[in-house]
N, C-alpha and C. Protein backbone atom coordinates (compact mmCIF):
# COMPACT_ATOMS: atom_id res chain seq x y z
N UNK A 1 28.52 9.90 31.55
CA UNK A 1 28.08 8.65 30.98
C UNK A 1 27.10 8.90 29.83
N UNK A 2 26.05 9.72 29.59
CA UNK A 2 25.57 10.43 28.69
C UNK A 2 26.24 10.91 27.71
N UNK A 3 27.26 11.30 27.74
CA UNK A 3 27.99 11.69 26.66
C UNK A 3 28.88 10.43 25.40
N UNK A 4 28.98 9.56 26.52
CA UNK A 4 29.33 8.41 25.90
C UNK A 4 28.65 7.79 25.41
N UNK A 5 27.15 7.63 25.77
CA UNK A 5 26.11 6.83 24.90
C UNK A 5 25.60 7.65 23.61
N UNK A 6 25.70 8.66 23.94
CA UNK A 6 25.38 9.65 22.62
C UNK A 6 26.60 9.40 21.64
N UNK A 7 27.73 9.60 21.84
CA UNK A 7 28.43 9.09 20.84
C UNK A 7 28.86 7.62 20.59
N UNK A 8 28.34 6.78 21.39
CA UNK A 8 28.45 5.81 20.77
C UNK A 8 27.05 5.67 19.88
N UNK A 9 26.26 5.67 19.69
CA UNK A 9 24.63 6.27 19.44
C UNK A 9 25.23 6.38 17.76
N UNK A 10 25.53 7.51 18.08
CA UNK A 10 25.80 8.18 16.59
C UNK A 10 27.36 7.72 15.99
N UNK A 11 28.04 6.95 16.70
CA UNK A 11 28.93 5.96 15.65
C UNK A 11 28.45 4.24 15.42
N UNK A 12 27.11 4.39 16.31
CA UNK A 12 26.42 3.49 15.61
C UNK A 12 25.54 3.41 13.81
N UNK A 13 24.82 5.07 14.43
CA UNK A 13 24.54 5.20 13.40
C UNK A 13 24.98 5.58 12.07
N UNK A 14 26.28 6.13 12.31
CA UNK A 14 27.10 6.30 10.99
C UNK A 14 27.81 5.02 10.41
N UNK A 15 27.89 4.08 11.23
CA UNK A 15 28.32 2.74 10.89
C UNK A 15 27.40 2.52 9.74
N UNK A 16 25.67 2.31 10.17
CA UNK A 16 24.89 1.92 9.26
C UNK A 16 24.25 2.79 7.94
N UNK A 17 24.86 4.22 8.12
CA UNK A 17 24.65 5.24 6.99
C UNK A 17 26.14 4.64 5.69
N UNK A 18 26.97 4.31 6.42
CA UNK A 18 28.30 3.69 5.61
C UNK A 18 27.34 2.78 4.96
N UNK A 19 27.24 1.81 5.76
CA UNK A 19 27.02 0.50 5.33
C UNK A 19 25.69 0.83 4.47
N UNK A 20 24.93 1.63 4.28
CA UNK A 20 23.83 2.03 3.01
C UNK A 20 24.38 2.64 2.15
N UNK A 21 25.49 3.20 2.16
CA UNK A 21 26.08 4.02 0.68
C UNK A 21 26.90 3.34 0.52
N UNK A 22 27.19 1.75 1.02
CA UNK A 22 27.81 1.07 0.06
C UNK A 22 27.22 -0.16 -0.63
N UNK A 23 26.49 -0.03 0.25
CA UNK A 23 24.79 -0.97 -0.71
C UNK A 23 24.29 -0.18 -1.86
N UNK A 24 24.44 0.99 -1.68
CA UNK A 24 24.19 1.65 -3.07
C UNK A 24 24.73 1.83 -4.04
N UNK A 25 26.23 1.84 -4.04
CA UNK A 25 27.07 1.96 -4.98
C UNK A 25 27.56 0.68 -5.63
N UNK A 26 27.15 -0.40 -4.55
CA UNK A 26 27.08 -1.68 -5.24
C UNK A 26 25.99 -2.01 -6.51
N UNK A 27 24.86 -1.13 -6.03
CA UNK A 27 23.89 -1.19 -6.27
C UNK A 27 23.67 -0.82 -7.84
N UNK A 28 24.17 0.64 -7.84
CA UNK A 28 24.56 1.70 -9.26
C UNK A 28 25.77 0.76 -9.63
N UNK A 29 26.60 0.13 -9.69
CA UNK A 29 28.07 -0.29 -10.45
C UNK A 29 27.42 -1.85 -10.45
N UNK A 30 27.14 -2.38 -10.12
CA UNK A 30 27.08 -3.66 -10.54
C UNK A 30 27.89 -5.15 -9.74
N UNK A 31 28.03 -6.01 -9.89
CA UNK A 31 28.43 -6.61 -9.37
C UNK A 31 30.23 -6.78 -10.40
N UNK A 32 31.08 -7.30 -9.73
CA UNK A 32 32.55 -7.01 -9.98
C UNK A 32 32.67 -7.72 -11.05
N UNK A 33 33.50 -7.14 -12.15
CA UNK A 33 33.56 -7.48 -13.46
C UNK A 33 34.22 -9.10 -13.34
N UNK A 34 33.99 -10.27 -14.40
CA UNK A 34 34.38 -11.48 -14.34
C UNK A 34 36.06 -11.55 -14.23
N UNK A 35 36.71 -11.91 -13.83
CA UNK A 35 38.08 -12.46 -13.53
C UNK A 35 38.76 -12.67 -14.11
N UNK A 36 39.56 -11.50 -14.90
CA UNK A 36 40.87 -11.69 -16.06
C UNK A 36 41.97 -11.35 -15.52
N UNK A 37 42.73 -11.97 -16.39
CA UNK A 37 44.62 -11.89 -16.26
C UNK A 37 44.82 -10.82 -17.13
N UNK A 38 46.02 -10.62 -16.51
CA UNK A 38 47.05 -9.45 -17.60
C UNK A 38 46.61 -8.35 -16.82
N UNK A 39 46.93 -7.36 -17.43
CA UNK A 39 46.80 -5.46 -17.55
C UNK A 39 45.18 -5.22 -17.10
N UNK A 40 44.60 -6.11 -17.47
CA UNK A 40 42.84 -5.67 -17.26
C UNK A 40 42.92 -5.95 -15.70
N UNK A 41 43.53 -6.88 -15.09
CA UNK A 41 42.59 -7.27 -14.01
C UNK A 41 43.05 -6.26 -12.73
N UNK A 42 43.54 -5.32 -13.07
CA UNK A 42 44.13 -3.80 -12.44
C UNK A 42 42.28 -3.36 -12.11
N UNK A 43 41.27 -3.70 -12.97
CA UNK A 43 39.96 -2.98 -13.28
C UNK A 43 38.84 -3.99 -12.00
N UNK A 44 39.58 -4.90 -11.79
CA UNK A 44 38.64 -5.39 -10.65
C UNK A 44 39.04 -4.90 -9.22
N UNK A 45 40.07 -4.50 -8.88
CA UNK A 45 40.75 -3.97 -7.73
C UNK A 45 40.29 -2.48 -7.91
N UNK A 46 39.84 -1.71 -8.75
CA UNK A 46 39.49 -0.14 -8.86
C UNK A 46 37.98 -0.47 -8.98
N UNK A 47 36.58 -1.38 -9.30
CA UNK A 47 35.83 -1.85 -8.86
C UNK A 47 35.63 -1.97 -7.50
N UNK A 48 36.28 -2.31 -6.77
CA UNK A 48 36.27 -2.30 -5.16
C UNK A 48 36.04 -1.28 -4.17
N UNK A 49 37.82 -0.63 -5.31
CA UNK A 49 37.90 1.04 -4.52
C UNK A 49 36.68 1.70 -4.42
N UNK A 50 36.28 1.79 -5.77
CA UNK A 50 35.10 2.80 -6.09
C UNK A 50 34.16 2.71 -5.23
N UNK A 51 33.63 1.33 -5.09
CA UNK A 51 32.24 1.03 -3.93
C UNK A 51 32.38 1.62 -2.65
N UNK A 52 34.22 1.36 -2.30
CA UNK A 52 34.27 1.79 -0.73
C UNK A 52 34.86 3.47 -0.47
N UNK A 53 35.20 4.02 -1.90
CA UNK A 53 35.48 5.75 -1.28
C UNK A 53 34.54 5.89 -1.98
N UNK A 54 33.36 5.93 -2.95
CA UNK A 54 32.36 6.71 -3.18
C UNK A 54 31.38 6.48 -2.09
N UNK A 55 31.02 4.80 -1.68
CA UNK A 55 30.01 4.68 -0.70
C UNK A 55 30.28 4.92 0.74
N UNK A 56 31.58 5.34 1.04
CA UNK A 56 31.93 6.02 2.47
C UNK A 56 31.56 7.40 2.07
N UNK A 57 31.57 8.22 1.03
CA UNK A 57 31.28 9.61 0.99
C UNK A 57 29.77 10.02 1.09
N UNK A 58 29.16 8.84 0.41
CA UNK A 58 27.68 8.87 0.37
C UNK A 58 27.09 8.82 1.56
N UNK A 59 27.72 7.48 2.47
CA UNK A 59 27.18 7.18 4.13
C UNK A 59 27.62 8.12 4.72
N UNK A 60 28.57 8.60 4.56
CA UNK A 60 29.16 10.01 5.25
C UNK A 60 28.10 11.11 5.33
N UNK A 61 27.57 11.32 4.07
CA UNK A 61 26.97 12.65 3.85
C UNK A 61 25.19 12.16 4.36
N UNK A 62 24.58 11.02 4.52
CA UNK A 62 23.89 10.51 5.39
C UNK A 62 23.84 10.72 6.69
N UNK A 63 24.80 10.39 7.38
CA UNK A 63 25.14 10.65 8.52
C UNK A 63 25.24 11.62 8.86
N UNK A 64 26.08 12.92 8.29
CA UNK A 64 25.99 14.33 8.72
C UNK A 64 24.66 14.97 8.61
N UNK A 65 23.98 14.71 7.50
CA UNK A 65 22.58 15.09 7.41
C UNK A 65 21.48 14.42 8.98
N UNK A 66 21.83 13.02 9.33
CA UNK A 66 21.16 12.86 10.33
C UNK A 66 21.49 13.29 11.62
N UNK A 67 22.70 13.25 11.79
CA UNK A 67 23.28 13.87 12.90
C UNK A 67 22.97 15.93 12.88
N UNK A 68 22.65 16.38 12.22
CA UNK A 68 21.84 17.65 12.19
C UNK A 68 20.89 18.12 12.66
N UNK A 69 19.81 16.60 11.55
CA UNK A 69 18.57 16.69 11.92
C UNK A 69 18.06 16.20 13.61
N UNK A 70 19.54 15.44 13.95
CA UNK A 70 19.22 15.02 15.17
C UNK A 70 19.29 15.69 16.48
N UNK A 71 20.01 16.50 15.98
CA UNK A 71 20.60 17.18 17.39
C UNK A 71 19.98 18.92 17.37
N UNK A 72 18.85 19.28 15.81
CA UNK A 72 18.40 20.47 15.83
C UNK A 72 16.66 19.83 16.31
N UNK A 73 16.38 18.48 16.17
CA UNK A 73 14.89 18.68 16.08
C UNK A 73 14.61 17.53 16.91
N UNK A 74 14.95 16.46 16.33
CA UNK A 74 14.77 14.76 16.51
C UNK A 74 14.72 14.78 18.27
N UNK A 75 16.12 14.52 18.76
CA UNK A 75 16.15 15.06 19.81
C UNK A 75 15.19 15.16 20.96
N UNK A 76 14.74 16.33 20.60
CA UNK A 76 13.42 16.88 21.73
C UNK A 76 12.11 16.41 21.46
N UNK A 77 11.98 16.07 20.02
CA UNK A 77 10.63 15.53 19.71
C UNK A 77 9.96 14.08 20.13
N UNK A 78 11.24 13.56 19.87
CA UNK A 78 10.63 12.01 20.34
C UNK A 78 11.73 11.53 21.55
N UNK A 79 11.96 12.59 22.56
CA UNK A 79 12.75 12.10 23.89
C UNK A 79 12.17 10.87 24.27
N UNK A 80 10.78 10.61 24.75
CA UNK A 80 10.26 10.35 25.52
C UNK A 80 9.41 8.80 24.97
N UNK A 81 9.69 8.81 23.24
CA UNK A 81 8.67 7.87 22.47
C UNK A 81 9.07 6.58 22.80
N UNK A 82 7.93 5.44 22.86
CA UNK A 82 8.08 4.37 23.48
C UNK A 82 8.94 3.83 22.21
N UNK A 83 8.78 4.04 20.94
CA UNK A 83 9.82 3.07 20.01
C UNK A 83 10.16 4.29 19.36
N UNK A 84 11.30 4.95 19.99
CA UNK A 84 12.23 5.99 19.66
C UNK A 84 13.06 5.37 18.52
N UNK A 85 13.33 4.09 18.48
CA UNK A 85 14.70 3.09 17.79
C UNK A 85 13.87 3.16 16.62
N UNK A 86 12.89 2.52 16.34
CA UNK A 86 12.48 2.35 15.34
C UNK A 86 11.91 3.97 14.19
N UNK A 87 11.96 4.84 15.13
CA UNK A 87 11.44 6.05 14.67
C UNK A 87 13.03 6.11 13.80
N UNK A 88 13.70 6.08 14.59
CA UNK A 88 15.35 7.25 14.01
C UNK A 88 15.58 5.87 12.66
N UNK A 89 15.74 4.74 13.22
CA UNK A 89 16.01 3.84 12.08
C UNK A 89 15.08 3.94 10.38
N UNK A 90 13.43 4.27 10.83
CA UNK A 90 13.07 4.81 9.77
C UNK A 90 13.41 6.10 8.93
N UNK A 91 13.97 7.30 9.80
CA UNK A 91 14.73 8.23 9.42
C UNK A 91 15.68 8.21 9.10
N UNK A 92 16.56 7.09 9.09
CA UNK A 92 17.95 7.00 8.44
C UNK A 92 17.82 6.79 7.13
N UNK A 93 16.64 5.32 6.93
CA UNK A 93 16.36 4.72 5.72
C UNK A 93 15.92 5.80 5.01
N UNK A 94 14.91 6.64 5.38
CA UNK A 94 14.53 7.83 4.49
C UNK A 94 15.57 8.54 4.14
N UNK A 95 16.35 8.93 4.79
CA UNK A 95 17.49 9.59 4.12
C UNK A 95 18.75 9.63 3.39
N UNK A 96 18.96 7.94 3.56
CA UNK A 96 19.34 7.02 2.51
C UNK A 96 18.91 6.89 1.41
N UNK A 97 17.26 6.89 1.08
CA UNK A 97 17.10 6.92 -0.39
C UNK A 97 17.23 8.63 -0.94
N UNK A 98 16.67 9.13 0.30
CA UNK A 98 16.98 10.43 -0.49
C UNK A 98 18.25 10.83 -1.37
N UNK A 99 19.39 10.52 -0.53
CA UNK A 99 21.04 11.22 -0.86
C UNK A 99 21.28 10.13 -1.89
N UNK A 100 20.62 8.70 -1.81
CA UNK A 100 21.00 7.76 -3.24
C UNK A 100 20.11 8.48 -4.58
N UNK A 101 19.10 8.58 -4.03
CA UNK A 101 18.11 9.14 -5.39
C UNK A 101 19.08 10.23 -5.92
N UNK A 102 19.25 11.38 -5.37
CA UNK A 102 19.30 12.19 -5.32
C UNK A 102 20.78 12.24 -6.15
N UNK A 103 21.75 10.90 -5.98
CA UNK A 103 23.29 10.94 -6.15
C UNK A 103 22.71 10.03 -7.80
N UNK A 104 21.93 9.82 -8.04
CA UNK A 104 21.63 8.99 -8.90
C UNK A 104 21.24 10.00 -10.27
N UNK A 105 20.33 10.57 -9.27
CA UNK A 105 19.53 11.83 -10.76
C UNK A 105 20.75 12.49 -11.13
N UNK A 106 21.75 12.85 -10.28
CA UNK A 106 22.71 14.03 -10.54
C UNK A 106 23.56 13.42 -11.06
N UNK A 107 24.18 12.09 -11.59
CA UNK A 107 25.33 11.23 -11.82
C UNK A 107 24.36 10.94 -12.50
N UNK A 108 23.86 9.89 -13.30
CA UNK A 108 23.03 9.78 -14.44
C UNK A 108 21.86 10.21 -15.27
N UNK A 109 21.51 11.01 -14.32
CA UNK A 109 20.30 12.03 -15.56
C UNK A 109 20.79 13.43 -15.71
N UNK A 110 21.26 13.91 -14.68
CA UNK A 110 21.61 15.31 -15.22
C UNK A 110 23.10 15.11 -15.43
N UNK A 111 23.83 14.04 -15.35
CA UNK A 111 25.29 14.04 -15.55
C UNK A 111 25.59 15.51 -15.27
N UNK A 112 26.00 15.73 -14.18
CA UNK A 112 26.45 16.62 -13.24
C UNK A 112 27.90 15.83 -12.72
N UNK A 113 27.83 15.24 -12.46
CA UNK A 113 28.95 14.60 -11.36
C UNK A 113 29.97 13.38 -12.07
């Protein structure tokens, strides 16, 4: 039964590492270009894509980073803490801006990516 709450645990929390790297990529792209006919409006349907396979790769790479930190350190440190929830939830958010900052400097300042 432990094993099942742990992974449901952590497909909770990768639910909400998704759901931040696609708040972010909404975030970096903008809101969806205005509503044309013809050949262009191919560009609002690839608007979409983009938000949901770049910001699944982003929440992805969130998630593996927490699921690391969780199971090398987190874990044992705060077994026992009366607001354990709120501890890991602040550690997600932290590591959400990190991998956005971080996807941001490297995609627009160092155009790397």
């Amino acid at each position: 039964m432990k094993l099942y709450k742990t992974i449901l645990n952590y497909l909770a929390i990768t639910l909400l590492c998704w759901f931040c790297g696609f708040i972010h990529m909404r975030i970096v792209l903008g809101p969806s270009p205005d509503d044309v006919t013809g050949f262009f409006s191919f560009f609002n349907g690839l608007h979409d894509f983009v938000i949901l396979f770049v910001g699944a790769i982003v929440g992805s790479v969130i998630a593996v980073i927490y699921i690391i930190l969780d199971l090398a350190y987190l874990k044992k440190k705060f077994e026992n803490h009366p607001q354990r929830f709120g501890i890991h939830l602040g550690i997600v958010m932290v590591l959400a801006v990190t991998v956005c900052v971080t996807h941001y400097l490297l995609e627009e300042v160092i155009d790397v990516i």
